[in-house]
C-alpha atoms as a PDB file:
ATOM      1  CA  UNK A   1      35.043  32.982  36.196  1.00  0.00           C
ATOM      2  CA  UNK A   2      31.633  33.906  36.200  1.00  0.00           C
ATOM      3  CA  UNK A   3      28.980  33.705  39.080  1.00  0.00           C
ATOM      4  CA  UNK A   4      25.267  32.506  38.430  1.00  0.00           C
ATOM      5  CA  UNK A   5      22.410  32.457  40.506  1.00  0.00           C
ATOM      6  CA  UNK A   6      19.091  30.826  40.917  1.00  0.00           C
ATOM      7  CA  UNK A   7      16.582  31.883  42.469  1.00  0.00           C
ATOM      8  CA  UNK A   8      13.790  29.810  43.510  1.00  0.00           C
ATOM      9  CA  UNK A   9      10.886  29.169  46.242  1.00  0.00           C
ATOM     10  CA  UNK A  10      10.862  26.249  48.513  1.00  0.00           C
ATOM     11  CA  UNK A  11       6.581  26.651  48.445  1.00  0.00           C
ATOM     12  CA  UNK A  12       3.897  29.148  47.419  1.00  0.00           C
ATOM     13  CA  UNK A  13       4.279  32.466  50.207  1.00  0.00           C
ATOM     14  CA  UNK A  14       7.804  31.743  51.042  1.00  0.00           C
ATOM     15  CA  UNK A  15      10.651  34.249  50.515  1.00  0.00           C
ATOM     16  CA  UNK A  16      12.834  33.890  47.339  1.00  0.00           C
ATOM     17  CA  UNK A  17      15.934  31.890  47.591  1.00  0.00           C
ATOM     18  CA  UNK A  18      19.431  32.121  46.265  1.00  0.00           C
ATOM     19  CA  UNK A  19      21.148  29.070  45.249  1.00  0.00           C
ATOM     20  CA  UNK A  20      24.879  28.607  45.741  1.00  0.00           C
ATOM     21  CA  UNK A  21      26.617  30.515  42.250  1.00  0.00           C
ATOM     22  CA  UNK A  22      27.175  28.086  39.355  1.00  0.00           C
ATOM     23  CA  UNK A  23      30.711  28.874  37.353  1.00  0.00           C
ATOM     24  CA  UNK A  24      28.704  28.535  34.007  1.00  0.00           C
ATOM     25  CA  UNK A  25      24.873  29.348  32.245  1.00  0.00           C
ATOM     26  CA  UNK A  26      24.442  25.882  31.891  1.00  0.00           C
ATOM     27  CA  UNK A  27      25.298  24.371  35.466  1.00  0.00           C
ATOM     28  CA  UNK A  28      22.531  26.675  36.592  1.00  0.00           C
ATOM     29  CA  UNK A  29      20.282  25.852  33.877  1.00  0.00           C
ATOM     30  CA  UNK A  30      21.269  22.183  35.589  1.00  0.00           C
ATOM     31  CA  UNK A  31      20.177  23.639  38.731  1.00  0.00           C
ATOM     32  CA  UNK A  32      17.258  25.310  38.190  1.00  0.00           C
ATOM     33  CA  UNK A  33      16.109  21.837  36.713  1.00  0.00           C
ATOM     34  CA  UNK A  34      17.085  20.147  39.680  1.00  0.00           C
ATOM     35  CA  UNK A  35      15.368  22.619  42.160  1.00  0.00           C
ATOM     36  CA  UNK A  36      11.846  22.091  39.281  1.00  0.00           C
ATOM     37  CA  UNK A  37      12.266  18.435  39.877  1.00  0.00           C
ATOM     38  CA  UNK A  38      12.276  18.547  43.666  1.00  0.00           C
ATOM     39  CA  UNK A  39       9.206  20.828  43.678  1.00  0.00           C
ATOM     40  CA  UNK A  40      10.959  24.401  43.899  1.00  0.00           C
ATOM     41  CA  UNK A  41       9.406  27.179  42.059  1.00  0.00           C
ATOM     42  CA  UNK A  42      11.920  28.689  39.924  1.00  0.00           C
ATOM     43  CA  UNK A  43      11.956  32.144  39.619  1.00  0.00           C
ATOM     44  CA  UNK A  44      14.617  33.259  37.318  1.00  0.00           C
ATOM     45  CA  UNK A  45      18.300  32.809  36.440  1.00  0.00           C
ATOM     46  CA  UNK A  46      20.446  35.538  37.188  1.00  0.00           C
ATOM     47  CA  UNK A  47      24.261  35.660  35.161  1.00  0.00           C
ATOM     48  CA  UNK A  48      27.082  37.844  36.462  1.00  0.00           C
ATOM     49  CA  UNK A  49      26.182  41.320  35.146  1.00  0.00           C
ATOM     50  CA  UNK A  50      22.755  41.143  36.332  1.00  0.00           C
ATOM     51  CA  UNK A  51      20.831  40.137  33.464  1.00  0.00           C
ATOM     52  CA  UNK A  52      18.348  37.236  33.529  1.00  0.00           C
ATOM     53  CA  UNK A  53      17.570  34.341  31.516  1.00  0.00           C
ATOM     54  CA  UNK A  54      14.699  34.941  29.361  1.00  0.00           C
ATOM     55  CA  UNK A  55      11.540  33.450  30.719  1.00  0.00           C
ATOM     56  CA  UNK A  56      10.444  31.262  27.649  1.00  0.00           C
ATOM     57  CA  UNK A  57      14.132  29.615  27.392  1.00  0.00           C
ATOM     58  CA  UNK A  58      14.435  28.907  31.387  1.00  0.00           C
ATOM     59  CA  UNK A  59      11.008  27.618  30.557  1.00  0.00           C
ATOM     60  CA  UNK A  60      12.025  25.132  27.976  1.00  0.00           C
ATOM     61  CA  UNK A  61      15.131  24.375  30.094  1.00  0.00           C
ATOM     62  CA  UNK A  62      13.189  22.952  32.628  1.00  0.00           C
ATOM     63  CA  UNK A  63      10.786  21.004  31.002  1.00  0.00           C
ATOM     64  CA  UNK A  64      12.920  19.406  28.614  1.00  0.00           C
ATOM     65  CA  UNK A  65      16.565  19.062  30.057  1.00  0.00           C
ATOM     66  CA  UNK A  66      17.635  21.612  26.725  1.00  0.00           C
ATOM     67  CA  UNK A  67      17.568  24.818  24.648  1.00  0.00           C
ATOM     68  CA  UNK A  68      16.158  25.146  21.307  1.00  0.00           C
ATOM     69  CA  UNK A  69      19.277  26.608  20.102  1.00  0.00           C
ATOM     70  CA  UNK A  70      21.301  23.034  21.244  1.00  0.00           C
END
């Protein structure tokens, strides 16, 4: 199983936060749009080995519930 992290701000000058891990990409994709919609700043998506999400896809995550490549 894989672990996946979002990290986010609660408001402008606070200190990053780590969400609970997600068991898959997409339930934190889920999440980061969740923590968007309730006014968190979303910093980046982290997978298991360390890499993030690219910016510009967590981007269009967010804003429109999807990927371009779904």
């Amino acid at each position: 199983m894989s672990n996946w992290i979002v990290v986010y701000r609660i408001a402008p000058g606070t200190r990053e936060t780590r969400s609970p891990q997600c068991p898959t990409e997409r339930r934190a994709l889920v999440q980061a749009r969740t923590l968007h919609m309730q006014g968190c700043k979303v910093i980046r998506v982290v997978g298991p080995d360390g890499a993030a999400i690219p910016n510009n896809r967590l981007d269009n995550w967010i804003a429109n519930g999807r990927t371009n490549s779904n």
